[in-house]
C-alpha atoms as a PDB file:
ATOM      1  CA  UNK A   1     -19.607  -4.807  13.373  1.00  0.00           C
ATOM      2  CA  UNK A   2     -15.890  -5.133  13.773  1.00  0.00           C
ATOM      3  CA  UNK A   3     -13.424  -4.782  10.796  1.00  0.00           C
ATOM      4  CA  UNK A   4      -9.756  -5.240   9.754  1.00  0.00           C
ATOM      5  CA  UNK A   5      -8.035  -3.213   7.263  1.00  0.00           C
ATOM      6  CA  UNK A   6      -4.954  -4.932   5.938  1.00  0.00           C
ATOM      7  CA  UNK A   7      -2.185  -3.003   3.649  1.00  0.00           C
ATOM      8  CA  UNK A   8      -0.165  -4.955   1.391  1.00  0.00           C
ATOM      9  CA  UNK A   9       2.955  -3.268  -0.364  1.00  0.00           C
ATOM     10  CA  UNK A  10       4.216  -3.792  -3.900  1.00  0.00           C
ATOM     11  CA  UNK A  11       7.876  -2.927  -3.743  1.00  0.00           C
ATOM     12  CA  UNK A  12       8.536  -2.781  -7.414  1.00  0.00           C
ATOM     13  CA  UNK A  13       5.871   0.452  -8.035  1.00  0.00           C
ATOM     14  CA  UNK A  14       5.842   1.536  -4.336  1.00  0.00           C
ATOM     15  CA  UNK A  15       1.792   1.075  -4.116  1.00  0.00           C
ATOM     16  CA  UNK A  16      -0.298  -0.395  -1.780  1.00  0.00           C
ATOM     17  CA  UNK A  17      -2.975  -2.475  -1.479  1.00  0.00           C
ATOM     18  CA  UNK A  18      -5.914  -2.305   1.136  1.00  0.00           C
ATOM     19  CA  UNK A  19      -8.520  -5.141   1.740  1.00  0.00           C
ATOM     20  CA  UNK A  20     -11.397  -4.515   3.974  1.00  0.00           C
ATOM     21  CA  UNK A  21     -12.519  -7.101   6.172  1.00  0.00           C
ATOM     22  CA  UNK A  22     -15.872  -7.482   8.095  1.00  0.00           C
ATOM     23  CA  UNK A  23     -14.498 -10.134  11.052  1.00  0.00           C
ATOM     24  CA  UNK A  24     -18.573 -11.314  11.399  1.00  0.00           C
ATOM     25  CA  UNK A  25     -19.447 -11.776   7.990  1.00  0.00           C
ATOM     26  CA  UNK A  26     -15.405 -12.736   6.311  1.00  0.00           C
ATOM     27  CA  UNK A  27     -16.675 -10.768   3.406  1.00  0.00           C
ATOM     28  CA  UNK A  28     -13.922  -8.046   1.922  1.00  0.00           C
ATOM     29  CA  UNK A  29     -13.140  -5.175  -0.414  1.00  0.00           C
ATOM     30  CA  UNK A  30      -9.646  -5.211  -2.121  1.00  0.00           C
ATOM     31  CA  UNK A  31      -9.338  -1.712  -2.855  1.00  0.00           C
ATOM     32  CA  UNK A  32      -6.074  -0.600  -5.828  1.00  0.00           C
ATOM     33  CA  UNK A  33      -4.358  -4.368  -6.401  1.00  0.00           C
ATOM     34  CA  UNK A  34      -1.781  -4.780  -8.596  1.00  0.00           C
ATOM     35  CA  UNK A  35      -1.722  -7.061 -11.322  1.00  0.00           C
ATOM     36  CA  UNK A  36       1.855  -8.338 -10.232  1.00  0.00           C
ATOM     37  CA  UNK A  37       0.347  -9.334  -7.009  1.00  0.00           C
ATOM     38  CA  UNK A  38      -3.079 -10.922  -8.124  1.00  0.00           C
ATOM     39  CA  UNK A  39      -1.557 -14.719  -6.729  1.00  0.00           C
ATOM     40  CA  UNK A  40      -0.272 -12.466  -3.645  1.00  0.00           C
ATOM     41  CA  UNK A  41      -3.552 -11.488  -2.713  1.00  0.00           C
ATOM     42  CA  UNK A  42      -5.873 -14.697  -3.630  1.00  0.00           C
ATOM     43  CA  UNK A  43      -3.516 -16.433  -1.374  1.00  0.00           C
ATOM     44  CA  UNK A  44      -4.762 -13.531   1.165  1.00  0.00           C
ATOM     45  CA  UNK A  45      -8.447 -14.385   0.410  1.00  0.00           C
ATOM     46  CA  UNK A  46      -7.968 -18.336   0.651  1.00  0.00           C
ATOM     47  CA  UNK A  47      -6.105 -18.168   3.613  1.00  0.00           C
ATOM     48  CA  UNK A  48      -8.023 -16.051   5.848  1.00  0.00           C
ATOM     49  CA  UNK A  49     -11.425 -17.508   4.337  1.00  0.00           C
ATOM     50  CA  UNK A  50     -12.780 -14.510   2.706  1.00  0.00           C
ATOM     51  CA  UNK A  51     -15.408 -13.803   0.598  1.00  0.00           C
ATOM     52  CA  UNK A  52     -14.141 -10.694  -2.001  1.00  0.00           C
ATOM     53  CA  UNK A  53     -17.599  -9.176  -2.987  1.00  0.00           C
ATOM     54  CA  UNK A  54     -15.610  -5.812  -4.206  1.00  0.00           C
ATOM     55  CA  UNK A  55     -13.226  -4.566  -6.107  1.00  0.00           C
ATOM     56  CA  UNK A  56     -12.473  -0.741  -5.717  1.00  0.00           C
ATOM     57  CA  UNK A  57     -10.165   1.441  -7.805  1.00  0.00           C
ATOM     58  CA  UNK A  58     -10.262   4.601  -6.254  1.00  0.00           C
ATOM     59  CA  UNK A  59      -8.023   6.436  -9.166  1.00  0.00           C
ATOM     60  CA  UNK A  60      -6.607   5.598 -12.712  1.00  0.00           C
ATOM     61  CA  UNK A  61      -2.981   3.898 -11.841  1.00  0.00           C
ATOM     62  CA  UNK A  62      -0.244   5.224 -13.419  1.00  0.00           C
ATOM     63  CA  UNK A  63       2.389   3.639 -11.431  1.00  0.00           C
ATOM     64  CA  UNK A  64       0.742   0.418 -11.977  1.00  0.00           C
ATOM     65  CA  UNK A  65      -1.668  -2.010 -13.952  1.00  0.00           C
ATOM     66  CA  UNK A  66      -4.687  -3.110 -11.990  1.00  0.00           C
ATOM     67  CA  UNK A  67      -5.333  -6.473 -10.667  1.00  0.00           C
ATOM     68  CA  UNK A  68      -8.854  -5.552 -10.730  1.00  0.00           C
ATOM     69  CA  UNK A  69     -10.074  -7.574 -13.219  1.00  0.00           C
ATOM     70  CA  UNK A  70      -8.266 -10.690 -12.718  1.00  0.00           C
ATOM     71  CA  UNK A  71      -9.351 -10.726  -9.474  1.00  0.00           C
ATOM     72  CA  UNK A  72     -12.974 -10.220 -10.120  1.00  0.00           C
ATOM     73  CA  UNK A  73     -12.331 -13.066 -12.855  1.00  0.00           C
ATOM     74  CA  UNK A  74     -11.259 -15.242 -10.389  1.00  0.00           C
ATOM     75  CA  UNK A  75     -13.592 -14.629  -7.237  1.00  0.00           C
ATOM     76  CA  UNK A  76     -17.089 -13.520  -8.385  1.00  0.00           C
ATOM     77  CA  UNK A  77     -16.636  -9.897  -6.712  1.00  0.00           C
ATOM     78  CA  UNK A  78     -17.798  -6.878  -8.637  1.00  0.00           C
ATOM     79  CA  UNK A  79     -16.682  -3.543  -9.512  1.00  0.00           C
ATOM     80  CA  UNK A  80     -17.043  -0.449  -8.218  1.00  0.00           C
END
């Protein structure tokens, strides 16, 4: 199985972003989003055809709110 990690920056709380990719599959993990970048990153998902099972917070953000839930919302993916 080959995979692609992609970072994504958000310049205004200097975070990033990290999706997981499986290139066989097109399934992904969007691990820390930011809620100012939710549209960012479903553009992301439409336009490389992914399918966002997860949604990983790997710490409580205090430089940011979490996209987390709006993107789960919007693509079906779950928690964890």
């Amino acid at each position: 199985m080959d995979h692609d990690v992609i970072q994504l920056f958000d310049p205004e709380s200097s975070t990033f972003t990290y999706f997981l990719v499986d290139r066989d599959s097109r399934e992904a993990v969007a691990i820390d989003s930011v809620d100012r970048q939710v549209e960012r990153d479903l553009l992301l998902v439409q336009r490389l055809d992914l399918r966002l099972r997860y949604v990983l917070e790997t710490h409580a953000h205090a430089d940011h709110s979490t996209g987390a839930g709006h993107l789960r919302e919007r693509t079906g993916a779950q928690a964890a």
